[in-house]
Protein backbone atom coordinates (compact mmCIF):
# COMPACT_ATOMS: atom_id res chain seq x y z
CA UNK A 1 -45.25 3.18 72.17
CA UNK A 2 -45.42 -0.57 70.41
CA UNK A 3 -42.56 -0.81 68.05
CA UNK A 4 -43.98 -0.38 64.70
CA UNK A 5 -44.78 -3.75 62.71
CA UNK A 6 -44.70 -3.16 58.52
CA UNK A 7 -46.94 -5.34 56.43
CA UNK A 8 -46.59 -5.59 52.60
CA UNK A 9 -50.28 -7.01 52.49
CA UNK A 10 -51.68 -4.25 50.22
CA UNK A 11 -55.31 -4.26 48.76
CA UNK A 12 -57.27 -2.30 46.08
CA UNK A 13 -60.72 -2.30 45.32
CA UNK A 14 -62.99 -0.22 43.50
CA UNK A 15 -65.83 1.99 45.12
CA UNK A 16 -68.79 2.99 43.54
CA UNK A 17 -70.95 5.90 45.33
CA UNK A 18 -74.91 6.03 44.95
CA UNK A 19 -75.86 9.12 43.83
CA UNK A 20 -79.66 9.47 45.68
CA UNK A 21 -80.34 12.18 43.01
CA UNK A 22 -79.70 10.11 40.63
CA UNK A 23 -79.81 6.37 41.18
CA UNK A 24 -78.75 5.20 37.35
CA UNK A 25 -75.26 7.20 37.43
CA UNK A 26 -72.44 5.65 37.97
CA UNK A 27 -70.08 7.14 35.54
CA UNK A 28 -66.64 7.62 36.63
CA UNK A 29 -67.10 10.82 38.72
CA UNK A 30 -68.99 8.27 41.18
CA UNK A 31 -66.25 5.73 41.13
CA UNK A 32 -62.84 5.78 42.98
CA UNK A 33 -60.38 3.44 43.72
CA UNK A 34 -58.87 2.79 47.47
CA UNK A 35 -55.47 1.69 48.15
CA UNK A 36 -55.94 0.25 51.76
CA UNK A 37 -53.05 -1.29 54.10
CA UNK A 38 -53.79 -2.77 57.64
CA UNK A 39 -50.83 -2.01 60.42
CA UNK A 40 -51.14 -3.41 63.73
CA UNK A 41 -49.76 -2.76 66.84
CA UNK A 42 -50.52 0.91 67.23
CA UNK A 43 -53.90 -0.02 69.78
CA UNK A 44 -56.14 -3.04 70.54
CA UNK A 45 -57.16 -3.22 66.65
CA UNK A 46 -55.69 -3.22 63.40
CA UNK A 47 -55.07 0.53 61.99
CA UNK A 48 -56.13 0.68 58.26
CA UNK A 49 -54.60 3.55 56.60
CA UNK A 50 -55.52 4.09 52.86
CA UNK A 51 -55.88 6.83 49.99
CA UNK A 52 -58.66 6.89 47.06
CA UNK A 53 -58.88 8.57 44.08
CA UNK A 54 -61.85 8.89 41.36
CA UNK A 55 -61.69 6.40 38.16
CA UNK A 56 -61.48 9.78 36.02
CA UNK A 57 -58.38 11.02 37.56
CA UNK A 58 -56.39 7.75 37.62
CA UNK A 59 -57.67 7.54 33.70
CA UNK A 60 -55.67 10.87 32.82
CA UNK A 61 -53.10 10.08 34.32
CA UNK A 62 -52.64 6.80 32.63
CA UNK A 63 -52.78 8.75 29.24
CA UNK A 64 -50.49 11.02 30.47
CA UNK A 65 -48.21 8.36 31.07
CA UNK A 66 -48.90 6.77 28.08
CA UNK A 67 -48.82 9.74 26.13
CA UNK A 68 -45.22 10.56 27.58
CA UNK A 69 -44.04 7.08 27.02
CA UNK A 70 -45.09 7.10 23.23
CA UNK A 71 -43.32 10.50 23.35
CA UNK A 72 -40.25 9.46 24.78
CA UNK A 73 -39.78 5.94 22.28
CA UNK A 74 -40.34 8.20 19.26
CA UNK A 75 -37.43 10.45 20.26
CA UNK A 76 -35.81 7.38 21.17
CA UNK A 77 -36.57 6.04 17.89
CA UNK A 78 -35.42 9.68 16.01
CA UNK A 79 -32.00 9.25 18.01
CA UNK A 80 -31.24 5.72 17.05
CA UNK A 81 -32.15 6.60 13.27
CA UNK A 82 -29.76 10.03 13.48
CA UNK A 83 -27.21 8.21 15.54
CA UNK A 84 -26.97 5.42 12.42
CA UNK A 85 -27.11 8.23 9.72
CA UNK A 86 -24.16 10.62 11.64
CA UNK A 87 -22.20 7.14 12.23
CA UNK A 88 -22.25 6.28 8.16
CA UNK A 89 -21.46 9.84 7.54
CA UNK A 90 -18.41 9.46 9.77
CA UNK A 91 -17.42 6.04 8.58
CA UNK A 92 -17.08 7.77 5.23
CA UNK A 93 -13.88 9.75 5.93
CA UNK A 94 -12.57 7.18 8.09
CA UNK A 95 -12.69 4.41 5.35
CA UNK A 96 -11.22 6.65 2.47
CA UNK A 97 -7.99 7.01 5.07
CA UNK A 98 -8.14 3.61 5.56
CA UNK A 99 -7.70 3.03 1.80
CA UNK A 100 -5.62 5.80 1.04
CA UNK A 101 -3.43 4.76 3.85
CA UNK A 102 -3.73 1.13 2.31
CA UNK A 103 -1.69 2.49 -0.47
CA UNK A 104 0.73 5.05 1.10
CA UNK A 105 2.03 1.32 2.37
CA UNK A 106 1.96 0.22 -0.92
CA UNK A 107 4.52 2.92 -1.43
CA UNK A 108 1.50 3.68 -4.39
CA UNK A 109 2.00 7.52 -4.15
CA UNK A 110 0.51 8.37 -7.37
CA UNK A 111 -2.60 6.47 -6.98
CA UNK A 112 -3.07 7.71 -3.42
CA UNK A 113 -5.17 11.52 -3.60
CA UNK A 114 -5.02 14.12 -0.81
CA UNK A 115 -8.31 13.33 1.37
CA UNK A 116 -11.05 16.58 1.54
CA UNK A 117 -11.90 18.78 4.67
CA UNK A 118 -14.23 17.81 7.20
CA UNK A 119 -16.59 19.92 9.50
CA UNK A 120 -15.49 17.16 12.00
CA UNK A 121 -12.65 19.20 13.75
CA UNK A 122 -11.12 15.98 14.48
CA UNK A 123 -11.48 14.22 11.11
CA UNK A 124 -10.13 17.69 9.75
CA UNK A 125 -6.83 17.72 11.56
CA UNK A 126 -6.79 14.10 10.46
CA UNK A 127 -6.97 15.24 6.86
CA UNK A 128 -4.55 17.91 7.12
CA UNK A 129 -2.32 15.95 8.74
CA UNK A 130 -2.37 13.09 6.12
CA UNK A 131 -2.44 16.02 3.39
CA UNK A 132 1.01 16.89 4.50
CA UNK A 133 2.49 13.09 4.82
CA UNK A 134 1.38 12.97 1.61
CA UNK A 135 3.36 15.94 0.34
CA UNK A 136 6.28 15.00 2.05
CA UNK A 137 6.34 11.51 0.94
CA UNK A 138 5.82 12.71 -2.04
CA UNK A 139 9.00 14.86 -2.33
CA UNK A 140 11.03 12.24 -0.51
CA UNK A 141 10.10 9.62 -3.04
CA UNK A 142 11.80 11.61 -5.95
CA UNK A 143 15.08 10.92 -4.21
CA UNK A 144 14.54 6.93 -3.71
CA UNK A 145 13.74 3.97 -6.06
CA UNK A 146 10.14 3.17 -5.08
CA UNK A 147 10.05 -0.33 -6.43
CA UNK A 148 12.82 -1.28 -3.81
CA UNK A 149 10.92 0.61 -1.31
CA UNK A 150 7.80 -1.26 -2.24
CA UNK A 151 9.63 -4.89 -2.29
CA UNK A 152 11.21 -3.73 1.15
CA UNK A 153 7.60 -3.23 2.39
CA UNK A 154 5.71 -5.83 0.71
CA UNK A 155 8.58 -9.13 2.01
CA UNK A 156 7.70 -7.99 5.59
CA UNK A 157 10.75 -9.71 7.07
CA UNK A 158 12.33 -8.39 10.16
CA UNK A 159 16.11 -7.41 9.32
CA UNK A 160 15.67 -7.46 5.40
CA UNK A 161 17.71 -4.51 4.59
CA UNK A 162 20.68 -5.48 7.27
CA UNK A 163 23.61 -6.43 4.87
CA UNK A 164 23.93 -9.69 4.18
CA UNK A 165 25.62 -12.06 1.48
CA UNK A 166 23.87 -12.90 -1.78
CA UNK A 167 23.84 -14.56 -4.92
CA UNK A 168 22.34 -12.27 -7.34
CA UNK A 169 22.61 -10.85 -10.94
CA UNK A 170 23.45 -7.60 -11.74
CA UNK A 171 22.89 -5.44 -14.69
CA UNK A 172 25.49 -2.15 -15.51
CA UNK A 173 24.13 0.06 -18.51
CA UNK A 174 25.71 3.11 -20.20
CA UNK A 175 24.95 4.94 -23.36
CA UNK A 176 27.70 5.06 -26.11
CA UNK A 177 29.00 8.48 -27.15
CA UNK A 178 26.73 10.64 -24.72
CA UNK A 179 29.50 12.88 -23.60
CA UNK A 180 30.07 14.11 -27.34
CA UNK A 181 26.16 13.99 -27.60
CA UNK A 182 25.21 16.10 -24.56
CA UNK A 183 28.29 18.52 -25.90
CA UNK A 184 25.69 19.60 -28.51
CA UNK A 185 22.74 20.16 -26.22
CA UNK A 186 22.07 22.69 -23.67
CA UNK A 187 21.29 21.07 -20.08
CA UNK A 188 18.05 21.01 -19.94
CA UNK A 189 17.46 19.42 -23.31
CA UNK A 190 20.03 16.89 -22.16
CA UNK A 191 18.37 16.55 -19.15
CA UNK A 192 15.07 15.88 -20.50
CA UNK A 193 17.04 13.12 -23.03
CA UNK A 194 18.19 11.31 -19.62
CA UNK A 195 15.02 11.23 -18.17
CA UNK A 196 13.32 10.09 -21.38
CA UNK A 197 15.81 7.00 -21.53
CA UNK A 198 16.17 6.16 -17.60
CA UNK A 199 12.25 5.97 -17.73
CA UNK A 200 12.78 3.16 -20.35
CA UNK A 201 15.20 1.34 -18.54
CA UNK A 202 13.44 1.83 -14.87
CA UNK A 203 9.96 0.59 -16.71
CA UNK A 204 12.01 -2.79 -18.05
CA UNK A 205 13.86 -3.65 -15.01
CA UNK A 206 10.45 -2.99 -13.20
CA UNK A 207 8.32 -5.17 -15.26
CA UNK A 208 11.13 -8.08 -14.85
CA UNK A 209 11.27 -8.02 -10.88
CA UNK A 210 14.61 -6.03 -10.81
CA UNK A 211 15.80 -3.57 -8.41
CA UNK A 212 17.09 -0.08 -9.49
CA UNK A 213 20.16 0.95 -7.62
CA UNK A 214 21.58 4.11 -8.83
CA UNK A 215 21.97 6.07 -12.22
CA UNK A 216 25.84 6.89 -12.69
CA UNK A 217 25.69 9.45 -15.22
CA UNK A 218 24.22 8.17 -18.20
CA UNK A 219 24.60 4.94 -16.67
CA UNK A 220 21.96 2.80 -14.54
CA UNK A 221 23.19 0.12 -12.24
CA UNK A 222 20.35 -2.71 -11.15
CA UNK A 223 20.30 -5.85 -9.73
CA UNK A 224 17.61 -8.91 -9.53
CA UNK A 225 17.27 -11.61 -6.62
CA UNK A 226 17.41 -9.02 -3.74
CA UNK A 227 15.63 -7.51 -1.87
CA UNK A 228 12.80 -10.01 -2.41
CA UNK A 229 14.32 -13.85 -2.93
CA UNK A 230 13.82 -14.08 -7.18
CA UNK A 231 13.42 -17.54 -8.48
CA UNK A 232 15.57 -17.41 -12.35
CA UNK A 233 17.01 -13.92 -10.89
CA UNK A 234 19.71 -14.30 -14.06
CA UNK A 235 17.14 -15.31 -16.74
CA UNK A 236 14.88 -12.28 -15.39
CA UNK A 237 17.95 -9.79 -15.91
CA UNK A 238 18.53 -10.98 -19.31
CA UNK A 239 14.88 -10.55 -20.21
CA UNK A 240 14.69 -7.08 -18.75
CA UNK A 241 17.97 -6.01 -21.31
CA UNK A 242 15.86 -7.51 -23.99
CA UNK A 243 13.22 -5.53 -23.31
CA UNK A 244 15.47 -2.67 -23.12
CA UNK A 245 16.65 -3.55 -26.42
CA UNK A 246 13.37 -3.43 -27.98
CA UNK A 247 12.35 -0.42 -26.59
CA UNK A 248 15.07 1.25 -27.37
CA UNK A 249 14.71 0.30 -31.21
CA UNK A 250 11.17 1.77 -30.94
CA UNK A 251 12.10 4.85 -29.44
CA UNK A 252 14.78 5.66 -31.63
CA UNK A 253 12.29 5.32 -34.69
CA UNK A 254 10.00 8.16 -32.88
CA UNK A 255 13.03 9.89 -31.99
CA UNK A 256 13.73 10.91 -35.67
CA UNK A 257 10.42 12.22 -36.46
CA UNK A 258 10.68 14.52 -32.83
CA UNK A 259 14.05 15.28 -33.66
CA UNK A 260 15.76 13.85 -30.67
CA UNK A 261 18.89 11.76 -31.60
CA UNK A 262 18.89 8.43 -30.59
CA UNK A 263 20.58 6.49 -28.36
CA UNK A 264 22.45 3.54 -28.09
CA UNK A 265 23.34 1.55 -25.24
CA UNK A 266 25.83 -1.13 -23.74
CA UNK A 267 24.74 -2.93 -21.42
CA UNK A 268 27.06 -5.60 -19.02
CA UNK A 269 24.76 -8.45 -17.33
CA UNK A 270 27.11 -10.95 -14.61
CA UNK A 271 25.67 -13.51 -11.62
CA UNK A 272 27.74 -13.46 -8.74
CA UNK A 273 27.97 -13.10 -5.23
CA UNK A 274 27.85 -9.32 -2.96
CA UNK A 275 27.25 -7.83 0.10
CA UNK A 276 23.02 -6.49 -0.35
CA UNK A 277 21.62 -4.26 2.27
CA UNK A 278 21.92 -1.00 3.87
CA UNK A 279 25.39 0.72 3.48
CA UNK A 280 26.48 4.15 4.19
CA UNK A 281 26.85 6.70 7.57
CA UNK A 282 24.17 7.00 9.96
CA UNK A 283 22.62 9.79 8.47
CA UNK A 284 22.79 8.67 4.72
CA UNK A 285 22.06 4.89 4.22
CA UNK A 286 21.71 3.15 1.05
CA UNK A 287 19.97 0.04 -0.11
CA UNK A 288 22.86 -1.22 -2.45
CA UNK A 289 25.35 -3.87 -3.57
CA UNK A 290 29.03 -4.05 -3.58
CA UNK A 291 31.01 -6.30 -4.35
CA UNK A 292 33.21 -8.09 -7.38
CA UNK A 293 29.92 -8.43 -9.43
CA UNK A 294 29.61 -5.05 -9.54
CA UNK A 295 32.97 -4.32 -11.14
CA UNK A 296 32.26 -7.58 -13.54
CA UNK A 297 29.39 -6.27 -15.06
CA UNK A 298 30.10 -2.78 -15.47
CA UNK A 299 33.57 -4.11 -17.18
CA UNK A 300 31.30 -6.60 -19.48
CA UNK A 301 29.47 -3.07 -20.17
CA UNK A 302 32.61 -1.91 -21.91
CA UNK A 303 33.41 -4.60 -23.80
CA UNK A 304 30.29 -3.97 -25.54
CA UNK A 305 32.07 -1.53 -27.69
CA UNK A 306 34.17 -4.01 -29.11
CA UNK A 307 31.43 -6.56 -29.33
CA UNK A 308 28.64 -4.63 -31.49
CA UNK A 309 30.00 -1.27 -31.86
CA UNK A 310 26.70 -0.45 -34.47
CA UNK A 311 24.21 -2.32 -32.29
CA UNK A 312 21.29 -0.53 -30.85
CA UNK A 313 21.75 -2.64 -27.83
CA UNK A 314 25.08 -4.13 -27.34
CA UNK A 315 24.02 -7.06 -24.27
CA UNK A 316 27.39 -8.66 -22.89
CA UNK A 317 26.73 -11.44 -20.34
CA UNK A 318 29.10 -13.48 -18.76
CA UNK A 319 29.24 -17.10 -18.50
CA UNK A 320 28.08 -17.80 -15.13
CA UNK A 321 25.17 -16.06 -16.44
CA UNK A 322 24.64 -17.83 -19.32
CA UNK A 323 24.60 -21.09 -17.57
CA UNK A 324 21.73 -20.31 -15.79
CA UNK A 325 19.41 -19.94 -18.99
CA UNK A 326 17.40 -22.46 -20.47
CA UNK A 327 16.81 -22.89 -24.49
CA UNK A 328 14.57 -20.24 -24.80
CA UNK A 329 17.71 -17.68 -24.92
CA UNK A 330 20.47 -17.25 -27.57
CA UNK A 331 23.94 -17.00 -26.15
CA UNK A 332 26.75 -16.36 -29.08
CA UNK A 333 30.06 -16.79 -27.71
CA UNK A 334 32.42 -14.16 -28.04
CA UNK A 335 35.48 -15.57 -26.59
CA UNK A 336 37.12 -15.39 -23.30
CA UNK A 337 38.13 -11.52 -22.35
CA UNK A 338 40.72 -10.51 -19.82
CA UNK A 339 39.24 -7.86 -18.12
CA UNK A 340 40.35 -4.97 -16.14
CA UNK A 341 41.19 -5.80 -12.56
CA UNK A 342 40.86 -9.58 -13.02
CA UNK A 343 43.45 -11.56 -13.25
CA UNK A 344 42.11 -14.73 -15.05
CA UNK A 345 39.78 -14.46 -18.87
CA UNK A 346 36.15 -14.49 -18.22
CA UNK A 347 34.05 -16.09 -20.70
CA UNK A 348 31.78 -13.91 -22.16
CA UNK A 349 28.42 -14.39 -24.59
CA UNK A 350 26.47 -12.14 -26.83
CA UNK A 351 22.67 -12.05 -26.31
CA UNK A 352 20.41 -13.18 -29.46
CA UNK A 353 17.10 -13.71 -29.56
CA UNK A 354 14.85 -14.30 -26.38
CA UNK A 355 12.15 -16.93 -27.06
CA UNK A 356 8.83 -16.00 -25.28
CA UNK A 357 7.21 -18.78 -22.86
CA UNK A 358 4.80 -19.57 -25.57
CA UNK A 359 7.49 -20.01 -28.31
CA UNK A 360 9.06 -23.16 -29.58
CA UNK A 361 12.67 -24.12 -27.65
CA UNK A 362 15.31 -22.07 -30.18
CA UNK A 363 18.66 -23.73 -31.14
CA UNK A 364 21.31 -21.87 -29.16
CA UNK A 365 24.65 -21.79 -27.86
CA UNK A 366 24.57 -22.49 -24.25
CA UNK A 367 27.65 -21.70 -22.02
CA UNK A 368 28.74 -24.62 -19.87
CA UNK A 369 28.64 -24.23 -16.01
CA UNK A 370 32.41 -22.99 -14.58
């Protein structure tokens, strides 16, 4: 038997059949189409194998065809439209985590809201699961200073909270006579009184770039130029006790008409180098300052008794603070003061009246540079 040969020389042509009955017809029942193909080497002649099939038939089958290929873009069509309007419907969720997350590192916790359930089971557990960070974070937060946490965040430097030595200026605060005054108070009444002040002294130290370190009491120790690097860290801290000072005049006018007693405060201001960073056992750390400052300003605190023992606000800063402010502040020198634990007088200024940046240079008593 010949080996086989295989040609790809295919033809088509179309037949048309003479019906004798009827000589004029020749409608597509009399019409076919033959698909021929000529293989040789099976005999002496070429073999010529082929199939036909009537016009009619091929027709129908073409509209099938075409009928299944409209079909089959419409659904395509349907699934591209319902694929776009699911994927916006999913985006949804996923960009409201994206912004609430946005603010959870923004240490924003009151502006951040718990995000809804989700017939997605997977965008569901996400919710839940950011529901209860939230919660959490929430609770923790109480417990921390979330303006430091916030600066910590925002400087974005690798090793910013190891300790480190620093030139900065720290701020010591206490309120005159509050042992005798919280004598006369249940505790929650004088708790409520604490809270009401701290909030005026967190929202000026806030406003001025400060850093909130711990409340002592009835006392509030902050400090400005660390974490983040401050520019004028000393004339910021004096601005933020002025503040203080007029906020605490305000207050105490409202105070008499919602029968609270108010409060006056002393408050110790010095620039000087510490130790800034994270202190404490491995299982209790705290983003704090130690140091001589420290004791400085929480002694210059004290002397504000003796200063302006009437005063609303009695502001004590040091010298080496005082040097560091332009014109637009009012130092009045009140002498040189030995104070506890230091062996040699420190020089020592009352603050006056703080010029805003649109106000004319006042003329003040500067402190010259030790």
């Amino acid at each position: 038997m010949p080996r086989p040969k295989h040609a790809r020389d295919i033809e088509i042509a179309e037949i048309r059949v003479d019906d004798r009955d009827d000589p004029t017809s020749w409608d597509g029942e009399n019409t076919y189409v033959a698909i021929t193909r000529e293989i040789s080497g099976y005999g002496d002649r070429p073999w010529t194998l082929g199939a036909y099939f009537k016009t009619s038939q091929i027709g129908d089958e073409i509209e099938r065809v075409m009928g299944s290929a409209m079909l089959g873009l419409g659904a395509m069509a349907v699934a591209v439209i319902v694929a776009i309007l699911l994927g916006k419907r999913l985006s949804r969720p996923i960009q409201a985590i994206a912004g609430q997350a946005t603010r959870v590192a923004d240490f924003d916790l009151d502006g951040v809201t718990p995000l809804p359930r989700s017939r997605v089971l997977e965008l569901d557990n996400q919710a839940s699961a950011f529901n209860a960070m939230l919660i959490g974070l929430r609770a923790f937060s109480t417990y921390i200073p979330r303006s430091l946490v916030a600066k910590l965040v925002r400087t974005g430097e690798i090793g910013i909270a190891e300790p480190r030595e620093a030139v900065v200026t720290v701020m010591f605060t206490d309120i005159a006579g509050f042992t005798t005054l919280s004598e006369q108070m249940d505790a929650a009444a004088a708790a409520r009184l604490l809270n009401h002040h701290f909030a005026i002294l967190c929202g000026a130290v806030d406003a001025h770039g400060g850093t909130v370190d711990k409340f002592l009491g009835d006392g509030m120790l902050a400090f400005f130029g660390a974490p983040d690097r401050l520019k004028g860290h000393a004339a910021a801290a004096v601005r933020a006790a002025a503040a203080i000072r007029e906020e605490l005049e305000k207050d105490n006018l409202e105070a008499a008409g919602e029968g609270r007693p108010p409060l006056h405060v002393r408050i110790g201001i010095h620039t000087g180098s510490v130790i800034v960073g994270n202190i404490g056992a491995s299982d209790r750390v705290n983003y704090t300052i130690v140091g001589d400052t420290v004791n400085v300003s929480q002694r210059l605190q004290d002397l504000g008794k003796q200063l302006e023992p009437g005063a609303t606000a009695a502001i004590a800063i040091s010298g080496e603070t005082a040097s560091r402010l332009d014109e637009r502040f009012e130092t009045i020198p009140a002498g040189k003061h030995r104070l506890r634990g230091r062996g040699e007088a420190t020089e020592v200024f009352k603050l006056g009246k703080v010029a805003t940046s649109a106000s004319p240079p006042m003329d003040v008593h500067r402190a010259q540079a030790g």
